[in-house]
C-alpha atoms as a PDB file:
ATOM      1  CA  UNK A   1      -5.536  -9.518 -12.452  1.00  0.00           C
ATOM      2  CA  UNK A   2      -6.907  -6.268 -10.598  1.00  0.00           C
ATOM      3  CA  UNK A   3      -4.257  -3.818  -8.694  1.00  0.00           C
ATOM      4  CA  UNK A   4      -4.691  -1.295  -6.527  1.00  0.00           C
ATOM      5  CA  UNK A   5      -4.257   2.820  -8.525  1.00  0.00           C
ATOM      6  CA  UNK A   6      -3.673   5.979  -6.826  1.00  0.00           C
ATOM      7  CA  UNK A   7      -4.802   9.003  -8.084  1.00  0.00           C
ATOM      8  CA  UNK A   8      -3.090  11.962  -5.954  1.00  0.00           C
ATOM      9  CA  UNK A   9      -4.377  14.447  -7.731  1.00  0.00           C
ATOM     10  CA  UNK A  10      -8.507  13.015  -6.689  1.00  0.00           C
ATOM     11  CA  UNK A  11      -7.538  12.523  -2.771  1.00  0.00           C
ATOM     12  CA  UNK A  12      -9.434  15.213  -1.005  1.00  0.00           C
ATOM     13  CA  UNK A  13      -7.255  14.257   2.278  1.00  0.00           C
ATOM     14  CA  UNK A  14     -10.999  12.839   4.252  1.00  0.00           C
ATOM     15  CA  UNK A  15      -9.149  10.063   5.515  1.00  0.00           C
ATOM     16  CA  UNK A  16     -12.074   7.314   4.994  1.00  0.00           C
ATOM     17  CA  UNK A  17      -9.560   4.839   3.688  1.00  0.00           C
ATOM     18  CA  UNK A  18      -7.688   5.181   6.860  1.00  0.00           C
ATOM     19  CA  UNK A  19     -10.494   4.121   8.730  1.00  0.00           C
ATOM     20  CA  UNK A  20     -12.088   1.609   6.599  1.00  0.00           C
ATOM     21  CA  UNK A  21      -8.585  -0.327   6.941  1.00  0.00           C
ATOM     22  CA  UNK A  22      -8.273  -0.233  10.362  1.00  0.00           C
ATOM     23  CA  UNK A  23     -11.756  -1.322  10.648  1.00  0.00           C
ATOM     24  CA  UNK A  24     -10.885  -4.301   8.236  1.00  0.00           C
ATOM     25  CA  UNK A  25      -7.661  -5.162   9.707  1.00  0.00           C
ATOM     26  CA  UNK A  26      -8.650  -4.848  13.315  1.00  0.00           C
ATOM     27  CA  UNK A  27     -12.645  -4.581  14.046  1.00  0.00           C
ATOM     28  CA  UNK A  28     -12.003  -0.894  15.416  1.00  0.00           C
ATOM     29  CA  UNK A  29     -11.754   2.559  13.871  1.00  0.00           C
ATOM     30  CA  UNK A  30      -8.403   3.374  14.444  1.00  0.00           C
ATOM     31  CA  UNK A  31      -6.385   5.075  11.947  1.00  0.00           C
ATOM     32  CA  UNK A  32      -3.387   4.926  13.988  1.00  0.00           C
ATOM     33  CA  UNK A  33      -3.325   1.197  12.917  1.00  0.00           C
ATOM     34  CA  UNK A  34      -4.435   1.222   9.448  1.00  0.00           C
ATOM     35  CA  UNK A  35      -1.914   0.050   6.433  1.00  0.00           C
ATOM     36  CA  UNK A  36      -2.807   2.668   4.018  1.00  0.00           C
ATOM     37  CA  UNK A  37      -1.724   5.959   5.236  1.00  0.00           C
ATOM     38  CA  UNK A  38      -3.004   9.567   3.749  1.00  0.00           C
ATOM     39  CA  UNK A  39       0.201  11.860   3.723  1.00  0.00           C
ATOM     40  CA  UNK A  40      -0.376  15.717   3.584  1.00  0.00           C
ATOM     41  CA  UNK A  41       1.868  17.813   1.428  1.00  0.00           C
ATOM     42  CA  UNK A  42       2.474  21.462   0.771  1.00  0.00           C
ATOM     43  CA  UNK A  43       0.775  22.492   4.189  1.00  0.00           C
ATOM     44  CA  UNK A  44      -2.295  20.553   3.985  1.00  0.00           C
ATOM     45  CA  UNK A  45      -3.485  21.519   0.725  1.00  0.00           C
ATOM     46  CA  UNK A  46      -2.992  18.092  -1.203  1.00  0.00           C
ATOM     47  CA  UNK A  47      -2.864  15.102   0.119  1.00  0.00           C
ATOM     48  CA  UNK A  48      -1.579  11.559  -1.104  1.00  0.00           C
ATOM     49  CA  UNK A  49      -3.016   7.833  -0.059  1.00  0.00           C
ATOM     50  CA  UNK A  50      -0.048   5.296  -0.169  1.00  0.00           C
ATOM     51  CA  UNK A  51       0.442   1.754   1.173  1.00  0.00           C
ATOM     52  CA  UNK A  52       2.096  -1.574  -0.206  1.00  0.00           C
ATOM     53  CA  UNK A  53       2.326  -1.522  -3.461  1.00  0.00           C
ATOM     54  CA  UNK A  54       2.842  -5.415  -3.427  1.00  0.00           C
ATOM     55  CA  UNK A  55       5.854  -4.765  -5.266  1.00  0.00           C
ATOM     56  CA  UNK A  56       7.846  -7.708  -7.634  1.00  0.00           C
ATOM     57  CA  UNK A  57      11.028  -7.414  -6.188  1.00  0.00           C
ATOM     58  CA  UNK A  58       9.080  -8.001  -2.487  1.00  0.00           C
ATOM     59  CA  UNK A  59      11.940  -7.260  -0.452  1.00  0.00           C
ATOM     60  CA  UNK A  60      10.123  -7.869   2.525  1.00  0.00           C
ATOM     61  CA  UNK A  61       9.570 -11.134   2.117  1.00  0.00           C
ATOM     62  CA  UNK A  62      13.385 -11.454   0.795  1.00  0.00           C
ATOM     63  CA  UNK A  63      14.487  -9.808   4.076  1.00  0.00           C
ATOM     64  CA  UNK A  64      12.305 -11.949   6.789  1.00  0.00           C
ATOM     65  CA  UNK A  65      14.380 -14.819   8.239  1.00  0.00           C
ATOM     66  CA  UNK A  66      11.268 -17.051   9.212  1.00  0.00           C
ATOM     67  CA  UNK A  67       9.495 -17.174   5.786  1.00  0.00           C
ATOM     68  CA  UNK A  68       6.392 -15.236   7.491  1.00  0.00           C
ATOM     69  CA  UNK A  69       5.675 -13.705   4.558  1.00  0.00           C
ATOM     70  CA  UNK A  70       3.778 -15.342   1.207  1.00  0.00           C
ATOM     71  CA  UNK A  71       1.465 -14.477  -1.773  1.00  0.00           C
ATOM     72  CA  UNK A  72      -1.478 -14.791  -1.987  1.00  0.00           C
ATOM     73  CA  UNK A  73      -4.787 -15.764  -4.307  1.00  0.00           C
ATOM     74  CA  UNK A  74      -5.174 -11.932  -5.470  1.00  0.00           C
ATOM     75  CA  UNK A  75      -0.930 -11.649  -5.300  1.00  0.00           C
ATOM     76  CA  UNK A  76      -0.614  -9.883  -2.335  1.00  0.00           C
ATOM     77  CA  UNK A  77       2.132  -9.933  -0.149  1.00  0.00           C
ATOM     78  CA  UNK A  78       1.126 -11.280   3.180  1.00  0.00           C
ATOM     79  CA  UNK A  79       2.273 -11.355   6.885  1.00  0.00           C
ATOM     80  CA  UNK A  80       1.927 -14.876   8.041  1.00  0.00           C
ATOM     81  CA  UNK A  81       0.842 -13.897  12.018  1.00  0.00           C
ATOM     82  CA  UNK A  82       1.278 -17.248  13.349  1.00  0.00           C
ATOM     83  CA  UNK A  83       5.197 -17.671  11.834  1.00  0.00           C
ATOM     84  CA  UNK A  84       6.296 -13.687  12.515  1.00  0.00           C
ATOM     85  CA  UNK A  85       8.685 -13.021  15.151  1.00  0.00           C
ATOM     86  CA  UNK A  86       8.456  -9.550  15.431  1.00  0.00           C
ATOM     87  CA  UNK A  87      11.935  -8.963  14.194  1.00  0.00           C
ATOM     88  CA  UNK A  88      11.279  -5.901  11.866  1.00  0.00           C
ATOM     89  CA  UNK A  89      13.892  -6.872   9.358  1.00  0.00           C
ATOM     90  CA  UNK A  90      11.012  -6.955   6.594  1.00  0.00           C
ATOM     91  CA  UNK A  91       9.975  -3.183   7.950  1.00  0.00           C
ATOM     92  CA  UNK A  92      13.610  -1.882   7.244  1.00  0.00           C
ATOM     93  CA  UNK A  93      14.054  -3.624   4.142  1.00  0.00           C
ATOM     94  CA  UNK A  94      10.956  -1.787   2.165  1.00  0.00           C
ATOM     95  CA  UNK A  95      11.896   1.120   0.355  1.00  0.00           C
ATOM     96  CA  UNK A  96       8.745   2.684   0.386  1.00  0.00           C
ATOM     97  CA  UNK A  97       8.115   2.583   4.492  1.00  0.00           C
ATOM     98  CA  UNK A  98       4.620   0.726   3.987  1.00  0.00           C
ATOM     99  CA  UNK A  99       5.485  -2.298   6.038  1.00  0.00           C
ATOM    100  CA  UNK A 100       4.538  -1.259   9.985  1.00  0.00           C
ATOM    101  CA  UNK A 101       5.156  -3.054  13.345  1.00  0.00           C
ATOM    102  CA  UNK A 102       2.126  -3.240  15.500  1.00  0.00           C
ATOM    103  CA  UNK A 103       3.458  -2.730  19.040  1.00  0.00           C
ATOM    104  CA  UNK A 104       0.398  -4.490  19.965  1.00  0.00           C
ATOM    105  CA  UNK A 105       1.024  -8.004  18.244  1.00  0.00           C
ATOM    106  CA  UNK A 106       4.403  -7.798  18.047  1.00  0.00           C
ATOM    107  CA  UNK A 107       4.037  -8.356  14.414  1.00  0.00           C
ATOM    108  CA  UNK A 108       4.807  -6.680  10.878  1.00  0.00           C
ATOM    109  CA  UNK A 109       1.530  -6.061   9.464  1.00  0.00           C
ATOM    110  CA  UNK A 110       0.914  -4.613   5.634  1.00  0.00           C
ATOM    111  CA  UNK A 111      -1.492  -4.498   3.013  1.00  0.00           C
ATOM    112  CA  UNK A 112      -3.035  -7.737   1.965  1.00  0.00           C
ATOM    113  CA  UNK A 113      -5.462  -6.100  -0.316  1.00  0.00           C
ATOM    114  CA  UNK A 114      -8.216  -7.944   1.995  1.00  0.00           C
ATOM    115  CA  UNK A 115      -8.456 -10.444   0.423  1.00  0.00           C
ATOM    116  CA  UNK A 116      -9.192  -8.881  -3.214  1.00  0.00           C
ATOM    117  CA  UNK A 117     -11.731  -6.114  -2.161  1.00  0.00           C
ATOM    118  CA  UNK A 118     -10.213  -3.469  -0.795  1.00  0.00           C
ATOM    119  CA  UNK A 119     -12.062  -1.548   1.820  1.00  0.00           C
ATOM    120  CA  UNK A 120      -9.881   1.539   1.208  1.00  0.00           C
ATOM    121  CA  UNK A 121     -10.950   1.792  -2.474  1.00  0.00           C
ATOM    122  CA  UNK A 122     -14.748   1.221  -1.569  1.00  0.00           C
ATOM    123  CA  UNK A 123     -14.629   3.477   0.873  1.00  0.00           C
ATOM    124  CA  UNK A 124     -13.041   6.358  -1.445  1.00  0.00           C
ATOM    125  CA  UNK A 125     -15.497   9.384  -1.980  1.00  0.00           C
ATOM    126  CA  UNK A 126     -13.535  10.668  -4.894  1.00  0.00           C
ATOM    127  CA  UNK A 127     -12.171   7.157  -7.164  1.00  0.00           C
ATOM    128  CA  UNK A 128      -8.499   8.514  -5.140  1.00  0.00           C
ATOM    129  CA  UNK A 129      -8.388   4.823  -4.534  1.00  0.00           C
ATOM    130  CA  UNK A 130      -9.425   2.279  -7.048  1.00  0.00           C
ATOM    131  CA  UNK A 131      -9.215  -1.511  -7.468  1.00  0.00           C
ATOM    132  CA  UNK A 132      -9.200  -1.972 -11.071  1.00  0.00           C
ATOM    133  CA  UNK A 133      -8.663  -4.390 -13.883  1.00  0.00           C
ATOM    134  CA  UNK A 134      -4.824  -4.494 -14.797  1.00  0.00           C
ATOM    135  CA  UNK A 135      -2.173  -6.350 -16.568  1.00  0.00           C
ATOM    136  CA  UNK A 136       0.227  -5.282 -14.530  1.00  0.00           C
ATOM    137  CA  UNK A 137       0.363  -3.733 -10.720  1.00  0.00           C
ATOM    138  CA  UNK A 138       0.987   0.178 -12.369  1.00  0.00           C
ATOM    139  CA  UNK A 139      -0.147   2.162  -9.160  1.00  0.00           C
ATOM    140  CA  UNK A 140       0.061   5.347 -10.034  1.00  0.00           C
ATOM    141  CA  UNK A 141      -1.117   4.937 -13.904  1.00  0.00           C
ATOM    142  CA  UNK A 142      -1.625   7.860 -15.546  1.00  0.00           C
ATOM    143  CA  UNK A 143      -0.729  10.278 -12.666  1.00  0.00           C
ATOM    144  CA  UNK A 144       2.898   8.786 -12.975  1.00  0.00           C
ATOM    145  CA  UNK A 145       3.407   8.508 -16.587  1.00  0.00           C
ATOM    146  CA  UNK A 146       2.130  11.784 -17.145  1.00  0.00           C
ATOM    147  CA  UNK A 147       4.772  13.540 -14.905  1.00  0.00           C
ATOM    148  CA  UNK A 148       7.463  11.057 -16.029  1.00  0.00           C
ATOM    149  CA  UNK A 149      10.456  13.335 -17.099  1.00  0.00           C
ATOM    150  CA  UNK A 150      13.034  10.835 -18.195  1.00  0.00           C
ATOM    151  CA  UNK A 151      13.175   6.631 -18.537  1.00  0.00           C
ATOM    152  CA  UNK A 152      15.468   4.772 -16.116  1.00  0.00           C
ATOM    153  CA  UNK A 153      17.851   4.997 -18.802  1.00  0.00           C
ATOM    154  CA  UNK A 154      17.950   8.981 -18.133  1.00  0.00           C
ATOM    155  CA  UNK A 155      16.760   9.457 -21.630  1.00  0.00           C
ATOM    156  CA  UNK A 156      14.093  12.244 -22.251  1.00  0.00           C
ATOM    157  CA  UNK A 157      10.337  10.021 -21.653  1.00  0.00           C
ATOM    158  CA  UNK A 158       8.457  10.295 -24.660  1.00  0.00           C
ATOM    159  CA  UNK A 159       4.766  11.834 -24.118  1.00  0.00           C
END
């Protein structure tokens, strides 16, 4: 299995995974429409690339009332175009906001890893963005675990 991992702390904030998304998802550079999204923190002097993390619990796909979304070959979750009504009941359901409405198509659209080669990781300068080897679909690998302060028991994380 291969996953998608962030690494914050590498993204340089150049935006090429913005626009080698949209150019994937749409034929055009436009950033505006991309799925992965770079967001700029502390005034523009880090920056962090985040989109569907093609979670387990998939609420999306819990939350839409026409079964438009599925998973696929490479486990991502993925907007069915032909059966989505537009509703945005899967865009309100993710917790993480990286589920968008084209205004467009009418449609939810998300990451669907493109198939299992991400343009956004080749098109990283920096390895911000990888598409790596996994056994599980740990995004934020090392860059999480390292600043985890506590278990989801509240207990002190052991380093």
């Amino acid at each position: 299995m291969k996953a998608l991992q962030i690494n914050p702390e590498k993204c340089t904030g150049c935006m090429r995974c913005e626009l080698a998304c949209s150019y994937e998802q749409t034929g055009l550079f436009q950033p505006a429409r991309s799925v992965i999204r770079v967001s700029s923190l502390e005034a523009h002097t880090s920056y962090a690339p985040y989109t569907c993390f093609q979670c387990d619990e998939g609420w999306c796909m819990t939350a839409c009332p026409v079964d438009a979304i599925t998973i696929s070959a490479v486990q991502a979750k993925v907007v069915l175009e032909d059966q989505c009504v537009g509703c945005k009941l899967c865009t309100i359901a993710c917790p993480y906001g990286t589920i968008f409405y084209d205004v467009e198509s009418h449609k939810a659209v998300k990451c669907d890893l493109c198939g299992g080669d991400p343009a956004c990781a080749k098109a990283c300068p920096t390895a911000a963005i990888e598409w790596v080897p996994t056994s599980n679909a740990d995004w934020l690998g090392e860059f999480a675990s390292s600043r985890a302060t506590f278990d989801l028991s509240g207990r002190a994380a052991v380093k």
